[in-house]
Every structure is written in C-alpha cells, then in structure tokens.
PDB file of N, CA and C in Angstrom:
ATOM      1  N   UNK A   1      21.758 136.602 123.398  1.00  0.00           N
ATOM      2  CA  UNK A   1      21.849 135.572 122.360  1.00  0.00           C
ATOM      3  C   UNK A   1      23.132 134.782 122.478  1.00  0.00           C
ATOM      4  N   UNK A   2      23.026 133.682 121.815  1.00  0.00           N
ATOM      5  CA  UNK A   2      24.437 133.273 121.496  1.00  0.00           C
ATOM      6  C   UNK A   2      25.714 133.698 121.122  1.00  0.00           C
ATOM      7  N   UNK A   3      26.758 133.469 122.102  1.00  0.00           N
ATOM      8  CA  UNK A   3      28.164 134.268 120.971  1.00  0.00           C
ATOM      9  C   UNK A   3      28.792 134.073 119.956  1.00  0.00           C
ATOM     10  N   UNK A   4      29.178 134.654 119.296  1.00  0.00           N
ATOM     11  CA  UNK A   4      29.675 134.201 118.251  1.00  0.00           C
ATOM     12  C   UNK A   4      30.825 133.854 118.023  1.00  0.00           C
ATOM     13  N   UNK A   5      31.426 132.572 117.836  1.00  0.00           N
ATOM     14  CA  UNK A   5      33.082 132.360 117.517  1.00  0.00           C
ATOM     15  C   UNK A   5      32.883 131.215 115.885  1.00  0.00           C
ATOM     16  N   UNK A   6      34.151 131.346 115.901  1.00  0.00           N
ATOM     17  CA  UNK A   6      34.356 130.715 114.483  1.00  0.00           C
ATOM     18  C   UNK A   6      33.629 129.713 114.171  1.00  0.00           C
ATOM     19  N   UNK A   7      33.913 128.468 115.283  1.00  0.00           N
ATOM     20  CA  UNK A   7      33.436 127.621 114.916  1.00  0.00           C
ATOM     21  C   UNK A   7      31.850 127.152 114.746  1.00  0.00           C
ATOM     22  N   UNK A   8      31.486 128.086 115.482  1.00  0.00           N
ATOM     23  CA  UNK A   8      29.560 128.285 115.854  1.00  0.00           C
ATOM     24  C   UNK A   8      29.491 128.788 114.286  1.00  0.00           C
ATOM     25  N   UNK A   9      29.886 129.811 113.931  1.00  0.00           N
ATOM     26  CA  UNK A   9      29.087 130.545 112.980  1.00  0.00           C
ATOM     27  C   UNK A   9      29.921 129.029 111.554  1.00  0.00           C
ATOM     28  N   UNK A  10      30.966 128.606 111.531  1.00  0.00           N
ATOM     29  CA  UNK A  10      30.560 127.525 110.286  1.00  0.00           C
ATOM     30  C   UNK A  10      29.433 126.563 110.613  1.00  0.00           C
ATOM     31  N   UNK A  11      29.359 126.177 111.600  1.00  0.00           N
ATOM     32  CA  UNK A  11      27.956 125.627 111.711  1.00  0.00           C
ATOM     33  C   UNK A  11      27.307 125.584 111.106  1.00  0.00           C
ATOM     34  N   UNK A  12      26.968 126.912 112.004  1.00  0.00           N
ATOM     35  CA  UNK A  12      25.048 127.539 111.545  1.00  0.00           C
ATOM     36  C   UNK A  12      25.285 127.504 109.978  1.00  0.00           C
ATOM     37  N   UNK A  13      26.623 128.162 109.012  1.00  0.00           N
ATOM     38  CA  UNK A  13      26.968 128.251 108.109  1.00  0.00           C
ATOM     39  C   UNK A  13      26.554 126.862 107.198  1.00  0.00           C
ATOM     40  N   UNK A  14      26.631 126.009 107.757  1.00  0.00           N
ATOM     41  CA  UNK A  14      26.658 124.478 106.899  1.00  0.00           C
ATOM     42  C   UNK A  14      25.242 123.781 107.174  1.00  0.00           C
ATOM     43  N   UNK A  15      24.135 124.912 108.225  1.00  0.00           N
ATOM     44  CA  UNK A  15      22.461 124.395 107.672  1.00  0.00           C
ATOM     45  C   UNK A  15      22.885 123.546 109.554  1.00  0.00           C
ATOM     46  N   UNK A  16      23.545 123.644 110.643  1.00  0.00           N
ATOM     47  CA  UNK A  16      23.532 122.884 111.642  1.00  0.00           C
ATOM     48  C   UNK A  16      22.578 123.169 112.432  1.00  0.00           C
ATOM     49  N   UNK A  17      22.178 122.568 113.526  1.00  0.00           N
ATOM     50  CA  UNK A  17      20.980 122.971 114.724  1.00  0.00           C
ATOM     51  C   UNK A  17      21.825 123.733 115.969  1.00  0.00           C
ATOM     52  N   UNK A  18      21.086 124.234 116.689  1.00  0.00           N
ATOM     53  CA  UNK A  18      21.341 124.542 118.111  1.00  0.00           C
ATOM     54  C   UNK A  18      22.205 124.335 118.752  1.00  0.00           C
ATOM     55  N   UNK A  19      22.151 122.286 118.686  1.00  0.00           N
ATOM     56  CA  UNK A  19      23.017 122.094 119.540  1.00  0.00           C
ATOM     57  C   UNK A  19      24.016 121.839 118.767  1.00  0.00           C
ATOM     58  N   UNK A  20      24.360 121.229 117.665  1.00  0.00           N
ATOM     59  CA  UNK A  20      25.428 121.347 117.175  1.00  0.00           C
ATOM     60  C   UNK A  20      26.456 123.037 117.326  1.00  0.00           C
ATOM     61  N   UNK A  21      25.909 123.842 117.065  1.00  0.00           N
ATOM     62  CA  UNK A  21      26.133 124.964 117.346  1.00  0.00           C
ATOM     63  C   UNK A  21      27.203 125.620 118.901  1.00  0.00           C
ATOM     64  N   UNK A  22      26.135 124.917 119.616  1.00  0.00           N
ATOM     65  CA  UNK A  22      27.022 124.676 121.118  1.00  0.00           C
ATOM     66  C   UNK A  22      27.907 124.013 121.294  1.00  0.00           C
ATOM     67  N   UNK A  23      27.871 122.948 120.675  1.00  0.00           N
ATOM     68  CA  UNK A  23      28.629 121.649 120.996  1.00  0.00           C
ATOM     69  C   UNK A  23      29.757 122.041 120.464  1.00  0.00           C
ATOM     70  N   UNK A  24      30.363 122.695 119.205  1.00  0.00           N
ATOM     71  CA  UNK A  24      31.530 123.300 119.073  1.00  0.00           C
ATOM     72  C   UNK A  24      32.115 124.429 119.099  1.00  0.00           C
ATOM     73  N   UNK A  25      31.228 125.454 119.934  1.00  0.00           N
ATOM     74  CA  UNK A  25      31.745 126.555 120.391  1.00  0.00           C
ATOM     75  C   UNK A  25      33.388 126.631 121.046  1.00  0.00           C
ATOM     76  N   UNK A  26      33.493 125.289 122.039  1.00  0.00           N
ATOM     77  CA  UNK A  26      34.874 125.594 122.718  1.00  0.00           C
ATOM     78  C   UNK A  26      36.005 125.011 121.377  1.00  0.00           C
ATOM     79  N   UNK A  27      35.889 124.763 120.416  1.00  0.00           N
ATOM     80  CA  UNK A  27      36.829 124.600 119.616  1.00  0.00           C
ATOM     81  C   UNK A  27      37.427 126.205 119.147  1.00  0.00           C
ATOM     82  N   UNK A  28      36.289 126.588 119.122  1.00  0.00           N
ATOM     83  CA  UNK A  28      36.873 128.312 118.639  1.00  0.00           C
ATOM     84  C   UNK A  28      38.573 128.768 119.147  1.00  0.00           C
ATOM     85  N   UNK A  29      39.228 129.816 118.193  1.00  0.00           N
ATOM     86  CA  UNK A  29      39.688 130.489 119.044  1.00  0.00           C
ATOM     87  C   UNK A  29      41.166 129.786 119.047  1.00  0.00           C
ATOM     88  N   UNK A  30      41.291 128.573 118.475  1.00  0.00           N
ATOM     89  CA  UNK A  30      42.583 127.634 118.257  1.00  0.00           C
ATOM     90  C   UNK A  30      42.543 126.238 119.273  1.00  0.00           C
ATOM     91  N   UNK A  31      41.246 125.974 119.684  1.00  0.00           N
ATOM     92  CA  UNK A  31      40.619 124.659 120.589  1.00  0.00           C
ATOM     93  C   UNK A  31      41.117 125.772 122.033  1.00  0.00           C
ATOM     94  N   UNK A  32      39.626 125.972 121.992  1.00  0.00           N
ATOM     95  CA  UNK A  32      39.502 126.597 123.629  1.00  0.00           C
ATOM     96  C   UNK A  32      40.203 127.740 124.076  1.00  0.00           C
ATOM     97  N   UNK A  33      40.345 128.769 122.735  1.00  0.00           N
ATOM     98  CA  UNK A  33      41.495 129.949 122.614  1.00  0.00           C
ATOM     99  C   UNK A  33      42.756 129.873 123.132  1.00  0.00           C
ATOM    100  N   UNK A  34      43.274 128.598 122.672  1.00  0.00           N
ATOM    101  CA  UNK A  34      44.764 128.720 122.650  1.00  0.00           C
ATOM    102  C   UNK A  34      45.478 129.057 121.616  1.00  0.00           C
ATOM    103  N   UNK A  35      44.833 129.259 120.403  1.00  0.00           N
ATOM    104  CA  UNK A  35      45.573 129.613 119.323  1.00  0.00           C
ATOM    105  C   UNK A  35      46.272 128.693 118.910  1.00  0.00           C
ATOM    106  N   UNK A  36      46.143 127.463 118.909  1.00  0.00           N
ATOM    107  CA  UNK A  36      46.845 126.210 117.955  1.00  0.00           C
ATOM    108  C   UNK A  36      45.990 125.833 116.711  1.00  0.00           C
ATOM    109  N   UNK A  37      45.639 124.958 116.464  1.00  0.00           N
ATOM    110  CA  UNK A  37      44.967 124.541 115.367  1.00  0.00           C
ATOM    111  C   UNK A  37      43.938 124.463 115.253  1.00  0.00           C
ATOM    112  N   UNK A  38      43.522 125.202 113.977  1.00  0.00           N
ATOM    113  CA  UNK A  38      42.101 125.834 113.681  1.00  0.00           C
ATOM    114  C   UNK A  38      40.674 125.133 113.831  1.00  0.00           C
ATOM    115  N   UNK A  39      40.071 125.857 114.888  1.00  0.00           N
ATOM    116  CA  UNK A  39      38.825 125.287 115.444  1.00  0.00           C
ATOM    117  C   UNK A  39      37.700 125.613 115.009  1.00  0.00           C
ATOM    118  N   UNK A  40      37.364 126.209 113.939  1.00  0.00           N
ATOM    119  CA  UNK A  40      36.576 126.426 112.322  1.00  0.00           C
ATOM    120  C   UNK A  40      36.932 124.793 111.737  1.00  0.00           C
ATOM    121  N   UNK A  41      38.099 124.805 111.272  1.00  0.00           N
ATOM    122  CA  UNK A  41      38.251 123.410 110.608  1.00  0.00           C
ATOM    123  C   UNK A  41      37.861 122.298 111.426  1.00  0.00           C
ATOM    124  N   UNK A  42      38.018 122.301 112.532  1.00  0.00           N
ATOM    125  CA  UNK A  42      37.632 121.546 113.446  1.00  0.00           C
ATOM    126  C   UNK A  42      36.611 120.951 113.240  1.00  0.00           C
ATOM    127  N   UNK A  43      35.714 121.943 113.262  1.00  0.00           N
ATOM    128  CA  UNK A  43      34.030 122.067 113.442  1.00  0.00           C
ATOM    129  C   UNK A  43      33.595 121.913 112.108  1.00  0.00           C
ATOM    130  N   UNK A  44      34.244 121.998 110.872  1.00  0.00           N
ATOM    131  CA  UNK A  44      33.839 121.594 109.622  1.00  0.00           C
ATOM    132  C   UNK A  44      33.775 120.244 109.510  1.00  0.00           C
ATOM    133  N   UNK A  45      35.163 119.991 109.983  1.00  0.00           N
ATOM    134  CA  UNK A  45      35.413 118.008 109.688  1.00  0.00           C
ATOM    135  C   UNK A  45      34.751 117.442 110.463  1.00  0.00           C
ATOM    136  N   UNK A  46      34.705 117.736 112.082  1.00  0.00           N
ATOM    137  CA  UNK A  46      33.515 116.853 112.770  1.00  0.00           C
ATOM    138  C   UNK A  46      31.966 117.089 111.896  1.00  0.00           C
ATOM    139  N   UNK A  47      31.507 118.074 111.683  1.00  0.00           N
ATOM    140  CA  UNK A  47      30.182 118.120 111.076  1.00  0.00           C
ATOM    141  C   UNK A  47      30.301 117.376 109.371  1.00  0.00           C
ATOM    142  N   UNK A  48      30.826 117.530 108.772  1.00  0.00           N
ATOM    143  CA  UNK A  48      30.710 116.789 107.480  1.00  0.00           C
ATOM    144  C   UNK A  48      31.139 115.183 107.797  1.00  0.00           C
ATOM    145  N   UNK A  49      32.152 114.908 108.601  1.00  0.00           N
ATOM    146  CA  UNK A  49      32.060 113.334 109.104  1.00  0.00           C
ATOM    147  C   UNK A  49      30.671 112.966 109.694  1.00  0.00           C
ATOM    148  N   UNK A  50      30.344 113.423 110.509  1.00  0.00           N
ATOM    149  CA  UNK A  50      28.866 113.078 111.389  1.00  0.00           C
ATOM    150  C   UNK A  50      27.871 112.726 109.937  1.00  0.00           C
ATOM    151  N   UNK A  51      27.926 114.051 109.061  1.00  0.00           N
ATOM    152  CA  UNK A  51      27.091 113.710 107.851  1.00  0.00           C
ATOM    153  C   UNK A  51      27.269 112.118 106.848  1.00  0.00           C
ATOM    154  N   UNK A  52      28.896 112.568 106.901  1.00  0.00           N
ATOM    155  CA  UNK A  52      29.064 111.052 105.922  1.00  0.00           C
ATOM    156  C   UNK A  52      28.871 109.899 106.476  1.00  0.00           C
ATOM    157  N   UNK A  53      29.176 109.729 107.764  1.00  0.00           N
ATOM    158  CA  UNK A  53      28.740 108.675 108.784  1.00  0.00           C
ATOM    159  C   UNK A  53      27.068 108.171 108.785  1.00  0.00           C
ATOM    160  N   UNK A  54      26.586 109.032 108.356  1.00  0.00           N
ATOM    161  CA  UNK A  54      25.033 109.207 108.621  1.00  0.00           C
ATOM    162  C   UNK A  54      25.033 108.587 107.065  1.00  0.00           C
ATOM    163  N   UNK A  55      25.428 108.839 106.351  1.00  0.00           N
ATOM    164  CA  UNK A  55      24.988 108.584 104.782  1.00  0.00           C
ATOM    165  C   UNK A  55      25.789 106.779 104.502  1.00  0.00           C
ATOM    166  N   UNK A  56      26.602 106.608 105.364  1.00  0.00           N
ATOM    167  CA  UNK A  56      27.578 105.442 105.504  1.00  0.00           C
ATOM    168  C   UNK A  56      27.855 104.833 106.457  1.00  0.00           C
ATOM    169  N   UNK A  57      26.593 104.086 107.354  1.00  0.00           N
ATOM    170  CA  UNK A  57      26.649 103.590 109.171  1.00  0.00           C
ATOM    171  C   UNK A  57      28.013 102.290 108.436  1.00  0.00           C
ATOM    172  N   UNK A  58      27.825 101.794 107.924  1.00  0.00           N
ATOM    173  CA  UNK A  58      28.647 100.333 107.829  1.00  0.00           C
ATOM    174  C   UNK A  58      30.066 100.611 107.428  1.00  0.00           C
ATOM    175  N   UNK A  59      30.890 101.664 107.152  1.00  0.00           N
ATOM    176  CA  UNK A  59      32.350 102.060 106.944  1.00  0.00           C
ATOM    177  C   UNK A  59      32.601 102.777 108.184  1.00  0.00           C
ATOM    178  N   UNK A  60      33.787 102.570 108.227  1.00  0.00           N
ATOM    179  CA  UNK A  60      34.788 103.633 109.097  1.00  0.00           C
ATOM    180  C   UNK A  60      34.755 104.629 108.756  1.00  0.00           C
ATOM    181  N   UNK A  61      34.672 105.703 109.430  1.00  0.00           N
ATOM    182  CA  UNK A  61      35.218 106.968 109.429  1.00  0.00           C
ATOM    183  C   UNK A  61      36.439 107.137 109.162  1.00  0.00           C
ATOM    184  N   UNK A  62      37.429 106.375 110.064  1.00  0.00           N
ATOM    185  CA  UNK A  62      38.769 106.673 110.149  1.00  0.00           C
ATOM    186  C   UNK A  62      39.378 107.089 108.117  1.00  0.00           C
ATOM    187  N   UNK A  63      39.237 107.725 108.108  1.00  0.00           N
ATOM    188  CA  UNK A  63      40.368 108.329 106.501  1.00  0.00           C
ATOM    189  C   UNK A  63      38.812 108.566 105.420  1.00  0.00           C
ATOM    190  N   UNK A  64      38.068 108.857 106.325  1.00  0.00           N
ATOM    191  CA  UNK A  64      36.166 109.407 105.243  1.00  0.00           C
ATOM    192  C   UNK A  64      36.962 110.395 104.264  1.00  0.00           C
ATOM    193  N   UNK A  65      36.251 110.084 103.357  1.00  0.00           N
ATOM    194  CA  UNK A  65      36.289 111.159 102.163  1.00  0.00           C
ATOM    195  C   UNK A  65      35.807 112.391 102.652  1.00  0.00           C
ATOM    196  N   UNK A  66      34.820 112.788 103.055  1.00  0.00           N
ATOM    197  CA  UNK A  66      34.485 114.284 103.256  1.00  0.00           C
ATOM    198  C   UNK A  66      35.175 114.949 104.472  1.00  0.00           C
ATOM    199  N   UNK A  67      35.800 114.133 105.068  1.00  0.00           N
ATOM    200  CA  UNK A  67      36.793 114.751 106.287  1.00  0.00           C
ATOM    201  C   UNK A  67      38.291 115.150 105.266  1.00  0.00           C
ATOM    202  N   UNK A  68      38.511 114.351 104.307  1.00  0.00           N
ATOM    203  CA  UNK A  68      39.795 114.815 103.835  1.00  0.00           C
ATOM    204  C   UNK A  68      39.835 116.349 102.746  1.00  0.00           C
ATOM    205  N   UNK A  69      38.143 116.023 102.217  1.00  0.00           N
ATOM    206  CA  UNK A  69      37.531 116.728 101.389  1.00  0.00           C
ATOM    207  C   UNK A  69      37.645 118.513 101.781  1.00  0.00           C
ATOM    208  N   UNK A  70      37.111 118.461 103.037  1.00  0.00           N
ATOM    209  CA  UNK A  70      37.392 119.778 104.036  1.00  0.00           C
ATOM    210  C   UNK A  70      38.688 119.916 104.070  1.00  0.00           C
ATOM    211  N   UNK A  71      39.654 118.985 104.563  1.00  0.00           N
ATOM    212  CA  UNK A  71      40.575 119.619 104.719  1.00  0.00           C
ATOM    213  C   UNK A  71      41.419 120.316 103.245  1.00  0.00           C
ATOM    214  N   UNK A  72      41.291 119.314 102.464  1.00  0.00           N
ATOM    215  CA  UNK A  72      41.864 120.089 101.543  1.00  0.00           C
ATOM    216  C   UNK A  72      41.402 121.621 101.180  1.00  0.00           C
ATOM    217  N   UNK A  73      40.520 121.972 100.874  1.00  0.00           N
ATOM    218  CA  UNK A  73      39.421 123.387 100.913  1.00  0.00           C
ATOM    219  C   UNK A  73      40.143 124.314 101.725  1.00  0.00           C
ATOM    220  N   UNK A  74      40.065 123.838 102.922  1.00  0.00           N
ATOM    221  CA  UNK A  74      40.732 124.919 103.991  1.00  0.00           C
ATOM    222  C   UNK A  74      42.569 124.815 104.137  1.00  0.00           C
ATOM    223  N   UNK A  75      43.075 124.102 103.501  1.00  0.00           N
ATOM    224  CA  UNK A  75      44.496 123.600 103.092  1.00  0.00           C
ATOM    225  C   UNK A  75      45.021 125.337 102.433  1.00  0.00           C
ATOM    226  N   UNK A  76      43.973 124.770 101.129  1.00  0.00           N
ATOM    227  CA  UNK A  76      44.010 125.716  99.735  1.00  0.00           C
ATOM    228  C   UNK A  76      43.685 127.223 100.264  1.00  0.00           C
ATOM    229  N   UNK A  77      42.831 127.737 100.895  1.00  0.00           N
ATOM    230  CA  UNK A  77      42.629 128.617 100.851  1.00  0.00           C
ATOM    231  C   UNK A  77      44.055 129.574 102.436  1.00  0.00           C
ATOM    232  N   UNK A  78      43.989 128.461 103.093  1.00  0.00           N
ATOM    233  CA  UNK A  78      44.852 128.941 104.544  1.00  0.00           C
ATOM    234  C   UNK A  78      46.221 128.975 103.750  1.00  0.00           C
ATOM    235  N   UNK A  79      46.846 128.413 102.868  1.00  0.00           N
ATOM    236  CA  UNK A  79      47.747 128.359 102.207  1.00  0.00           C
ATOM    237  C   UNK A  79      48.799 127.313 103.145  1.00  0.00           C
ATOM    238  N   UNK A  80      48.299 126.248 103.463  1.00  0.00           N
ATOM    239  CA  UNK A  80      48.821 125.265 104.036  1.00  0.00           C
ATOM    240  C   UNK A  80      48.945 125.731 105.893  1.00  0.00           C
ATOM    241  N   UNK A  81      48.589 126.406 106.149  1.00  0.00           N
ATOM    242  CA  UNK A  81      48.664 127.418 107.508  1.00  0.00           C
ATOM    243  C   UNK A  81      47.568 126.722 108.586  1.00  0.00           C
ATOM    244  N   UNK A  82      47.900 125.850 109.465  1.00  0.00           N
ATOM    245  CA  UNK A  82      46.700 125.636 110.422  1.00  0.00           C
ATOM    246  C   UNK A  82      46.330 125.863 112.288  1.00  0.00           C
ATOM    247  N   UNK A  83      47.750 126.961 112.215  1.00  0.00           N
ATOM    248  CA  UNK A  83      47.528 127.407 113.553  1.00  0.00           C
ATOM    249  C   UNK A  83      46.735 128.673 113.398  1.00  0.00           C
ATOM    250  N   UNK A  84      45.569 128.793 114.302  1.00  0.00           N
ATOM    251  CA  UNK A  84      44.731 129.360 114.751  1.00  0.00           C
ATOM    252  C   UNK A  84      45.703 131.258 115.303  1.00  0.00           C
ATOM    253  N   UNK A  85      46.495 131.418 115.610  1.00  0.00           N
ATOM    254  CA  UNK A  85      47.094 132.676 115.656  1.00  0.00           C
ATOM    255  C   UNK A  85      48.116 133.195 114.928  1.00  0.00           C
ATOM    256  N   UNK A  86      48.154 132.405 113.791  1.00  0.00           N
ATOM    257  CA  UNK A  86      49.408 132.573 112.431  1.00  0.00           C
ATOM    258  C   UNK A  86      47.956 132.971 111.757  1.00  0.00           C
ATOM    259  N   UNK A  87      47.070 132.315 111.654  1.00  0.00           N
ATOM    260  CA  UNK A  87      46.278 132.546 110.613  1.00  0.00           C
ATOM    261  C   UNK A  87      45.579 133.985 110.994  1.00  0.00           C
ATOM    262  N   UNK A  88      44.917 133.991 111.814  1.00  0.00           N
ATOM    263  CA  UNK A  88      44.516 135.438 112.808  1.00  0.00           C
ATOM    264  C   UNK A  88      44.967 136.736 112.707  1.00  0.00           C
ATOM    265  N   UNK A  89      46.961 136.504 113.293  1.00  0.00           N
ATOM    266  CA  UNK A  89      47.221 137.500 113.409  1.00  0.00           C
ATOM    267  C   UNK A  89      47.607 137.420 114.931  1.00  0.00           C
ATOM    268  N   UNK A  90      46.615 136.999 115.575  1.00  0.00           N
ATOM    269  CA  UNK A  90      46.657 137.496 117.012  1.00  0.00           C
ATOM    270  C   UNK A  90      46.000 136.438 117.938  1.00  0.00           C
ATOM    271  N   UNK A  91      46.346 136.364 119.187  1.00  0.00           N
ATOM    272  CA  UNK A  91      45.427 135.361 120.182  1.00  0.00           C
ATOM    273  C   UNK A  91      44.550 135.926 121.098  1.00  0.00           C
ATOM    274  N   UNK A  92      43.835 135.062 121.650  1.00  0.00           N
ATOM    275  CA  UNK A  92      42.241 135.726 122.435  1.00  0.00           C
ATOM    276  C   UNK A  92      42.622 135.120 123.376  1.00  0.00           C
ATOM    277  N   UNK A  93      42.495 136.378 124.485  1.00  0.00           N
ATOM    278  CA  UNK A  93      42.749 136.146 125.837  1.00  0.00           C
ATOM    279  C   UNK A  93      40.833 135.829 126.838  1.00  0.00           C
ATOM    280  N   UNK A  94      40.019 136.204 125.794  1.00  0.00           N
ATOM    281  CA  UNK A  94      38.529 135.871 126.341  1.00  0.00           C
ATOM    282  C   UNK A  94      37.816 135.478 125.554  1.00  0.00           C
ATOM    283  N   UNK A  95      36.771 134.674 125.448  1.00  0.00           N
ATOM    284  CA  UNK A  95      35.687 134.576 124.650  1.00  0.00           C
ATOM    285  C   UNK A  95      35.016 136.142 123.742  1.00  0.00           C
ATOM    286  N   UNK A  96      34.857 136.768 125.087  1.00  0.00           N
ATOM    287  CA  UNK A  96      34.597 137.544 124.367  1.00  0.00           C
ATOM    288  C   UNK A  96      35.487 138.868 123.257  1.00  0.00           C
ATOM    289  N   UNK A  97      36.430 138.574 123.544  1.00  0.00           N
ATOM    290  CA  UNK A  97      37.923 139.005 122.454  1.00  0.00           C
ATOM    291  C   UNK A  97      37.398 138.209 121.030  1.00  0.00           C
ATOM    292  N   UNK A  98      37.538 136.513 121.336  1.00  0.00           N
ATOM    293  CA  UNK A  98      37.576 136.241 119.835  1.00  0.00           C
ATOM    294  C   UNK A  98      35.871 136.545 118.851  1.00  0.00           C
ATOM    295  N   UNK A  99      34.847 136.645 120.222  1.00  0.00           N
ATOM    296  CA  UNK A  99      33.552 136.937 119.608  1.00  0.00           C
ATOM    297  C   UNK A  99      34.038 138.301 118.449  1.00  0.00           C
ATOM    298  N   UNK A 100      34.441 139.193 119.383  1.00  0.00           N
ATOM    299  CA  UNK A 100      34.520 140.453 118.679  1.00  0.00           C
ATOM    300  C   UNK A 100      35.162 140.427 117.378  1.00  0.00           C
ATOM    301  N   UNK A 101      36.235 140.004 117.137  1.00  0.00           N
ATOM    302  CA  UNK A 101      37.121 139.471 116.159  1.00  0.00           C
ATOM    303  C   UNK A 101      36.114 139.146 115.020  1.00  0.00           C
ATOM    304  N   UNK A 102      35.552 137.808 115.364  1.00  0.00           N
ATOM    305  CA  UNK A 102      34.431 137.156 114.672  1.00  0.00           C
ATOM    306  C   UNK A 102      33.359 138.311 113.960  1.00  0.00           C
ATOM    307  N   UNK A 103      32.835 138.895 114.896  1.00  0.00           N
ATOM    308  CA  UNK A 103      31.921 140.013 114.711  1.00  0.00           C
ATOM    309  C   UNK A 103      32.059 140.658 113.621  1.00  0.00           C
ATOM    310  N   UNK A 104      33.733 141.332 113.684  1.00  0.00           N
ATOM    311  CA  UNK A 104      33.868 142.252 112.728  1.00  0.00           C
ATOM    312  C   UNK A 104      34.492 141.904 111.705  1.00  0.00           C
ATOM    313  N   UNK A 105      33.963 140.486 111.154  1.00  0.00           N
ATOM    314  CA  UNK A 105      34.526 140.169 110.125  1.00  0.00           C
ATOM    315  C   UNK A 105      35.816 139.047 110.099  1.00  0.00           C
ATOM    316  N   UNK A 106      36.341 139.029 111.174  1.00  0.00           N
ATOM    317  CA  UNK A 106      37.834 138.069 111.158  1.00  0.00           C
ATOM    318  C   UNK A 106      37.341 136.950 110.629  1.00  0.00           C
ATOM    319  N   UNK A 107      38.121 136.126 109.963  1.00  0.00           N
ATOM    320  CA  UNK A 107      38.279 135.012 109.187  1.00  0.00           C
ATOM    321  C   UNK A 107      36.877 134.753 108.479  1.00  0.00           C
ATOM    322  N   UNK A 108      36.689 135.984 108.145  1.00  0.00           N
ATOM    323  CA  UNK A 108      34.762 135.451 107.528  1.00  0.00           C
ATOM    324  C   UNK A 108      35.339 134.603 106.102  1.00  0.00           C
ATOM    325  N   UNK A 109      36.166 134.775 105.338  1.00  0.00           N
ATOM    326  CA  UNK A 109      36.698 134.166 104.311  1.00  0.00           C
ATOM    327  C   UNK A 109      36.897 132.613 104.387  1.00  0.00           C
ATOM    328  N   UNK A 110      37.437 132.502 105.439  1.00  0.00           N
ATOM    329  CA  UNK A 110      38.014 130.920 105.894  1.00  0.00           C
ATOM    330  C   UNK A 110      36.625 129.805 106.251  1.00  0.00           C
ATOM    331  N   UNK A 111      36.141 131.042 107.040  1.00  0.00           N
ATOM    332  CA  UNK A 111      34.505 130.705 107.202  1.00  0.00           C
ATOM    333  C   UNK A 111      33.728 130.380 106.499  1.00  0.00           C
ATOM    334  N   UNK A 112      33.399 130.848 105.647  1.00  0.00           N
ATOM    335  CA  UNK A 112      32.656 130.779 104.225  1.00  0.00           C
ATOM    336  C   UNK A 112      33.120 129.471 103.492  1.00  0.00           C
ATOM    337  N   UNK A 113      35.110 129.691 103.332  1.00  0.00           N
ATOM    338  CA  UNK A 113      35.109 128.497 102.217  1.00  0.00           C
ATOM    339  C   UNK A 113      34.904 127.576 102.926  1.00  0.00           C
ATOM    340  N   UNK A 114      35.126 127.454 104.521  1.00  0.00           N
ATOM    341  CA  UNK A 114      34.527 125.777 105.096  1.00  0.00           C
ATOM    342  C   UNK A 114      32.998 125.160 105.248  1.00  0.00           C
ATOM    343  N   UNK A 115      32.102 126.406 104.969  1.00  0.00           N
ATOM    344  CA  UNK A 115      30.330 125.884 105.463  1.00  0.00           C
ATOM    345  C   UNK A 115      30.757 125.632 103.932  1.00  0.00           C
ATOM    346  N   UNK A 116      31.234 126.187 102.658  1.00  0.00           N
ATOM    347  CA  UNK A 116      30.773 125.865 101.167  1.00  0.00           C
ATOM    348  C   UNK A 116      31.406 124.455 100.817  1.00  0.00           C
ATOM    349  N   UNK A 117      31.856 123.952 101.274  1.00  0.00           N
ATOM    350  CA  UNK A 117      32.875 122.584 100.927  1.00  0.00           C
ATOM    351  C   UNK A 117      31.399 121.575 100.853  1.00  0.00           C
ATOM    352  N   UNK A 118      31.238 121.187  99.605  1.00  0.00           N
ATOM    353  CA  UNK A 118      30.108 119.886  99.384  1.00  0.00           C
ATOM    354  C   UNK A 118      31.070 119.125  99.630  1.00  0.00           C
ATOM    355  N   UNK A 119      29.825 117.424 100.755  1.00  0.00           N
ATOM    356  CA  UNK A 119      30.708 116.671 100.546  1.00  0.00           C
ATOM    357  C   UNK A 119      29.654 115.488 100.345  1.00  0.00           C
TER     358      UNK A 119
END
C-alpha cells in the first residue's frame, strides 16, 4: 500500500484523492525529510488554496484567505514553531523512519488540527 507520511495522511484527512495524496508525499518529513518547515502545513495550504482557487478562478491567490486561515490553526496549535524537527523531536534519515513515526502516532495532533481547519 501506500506509505504513510504527514503530509499524505492530512490529505486523505481533508476528503483528498489519490493523486493529491502522492503529489505531496515528498513534502513530508520537513520538505523531502530535511526537517525544515513543516510539510503537513505545506500540504494543508496547497490543498485548501487549490480549493479556494476553485471556489474563486477570477482573484489571486497570492494572500487567499484560506491559506492564511491554515496557517493560523497550525500557528496556534505548533505554538508559533514551524520547523519540522523542533516540532518532532527528531529527523528522518528514510522514508521509511518518518512512515514509522507517522504510524505510531507522531504529530497525529498537528494532523488532525490541519485536515479540521474549514475554509
């Protein structure tokens, strides 16, 4: 099956398809497991922009309400914190490191409050 990293499972979390699913897998992990900035949030703001974009072809994206909307959510709950191995704890040296992580629960919290963010 598919692996699981952060940013896949807010996805699926926020009602996404397949390929969306794929398409932000390499954000996981701190963008491509470097442990910089959080690639859950990542994958929240691209997917709720794509949405508002869709609900709003004739505005810019650039400064969308539901992209700022996410961030604040995950602001509040990270406690202003958006590197990917401050928030963790720790960095992933494989995919399958941060799957496991994921697996057993790591950041299911952070997870949650980003698929729940209406926008």
């Amino acid at each position: 099956g598919m692996r699981t990293s952060c940013a896949s499972e807010v996805i699926n979390n926020m009602g996404g398809n397949n390929e969306e699913i794929v398409a932000v897998s390499g954000f996981s992990g701190g963008i491509g497991l470097s442990g910089n900035a959080c690639g859950a949030l990542a994958a929240a703001i691209w997917k709720n922009t794509k949405k508002w974009m869709e609900a709003n072809p004739e505005q810019s994206a650039y400064n969308n309400p539901a992209a700022q909307k996410t961030y604040r959510g995950f602001y509040e709950m990270s406690k202003g914190e958006l590197i990917c191995h401050k928030i963790c704890g720790k960095k992933f040296s494989t995919p399958e490191a941060h799957a496991e992580f994921i697996s057993k629960g790591g950041c299911k919290d952070l997870i949650e409050t980003l698929a729940s963010i209406k926008v």
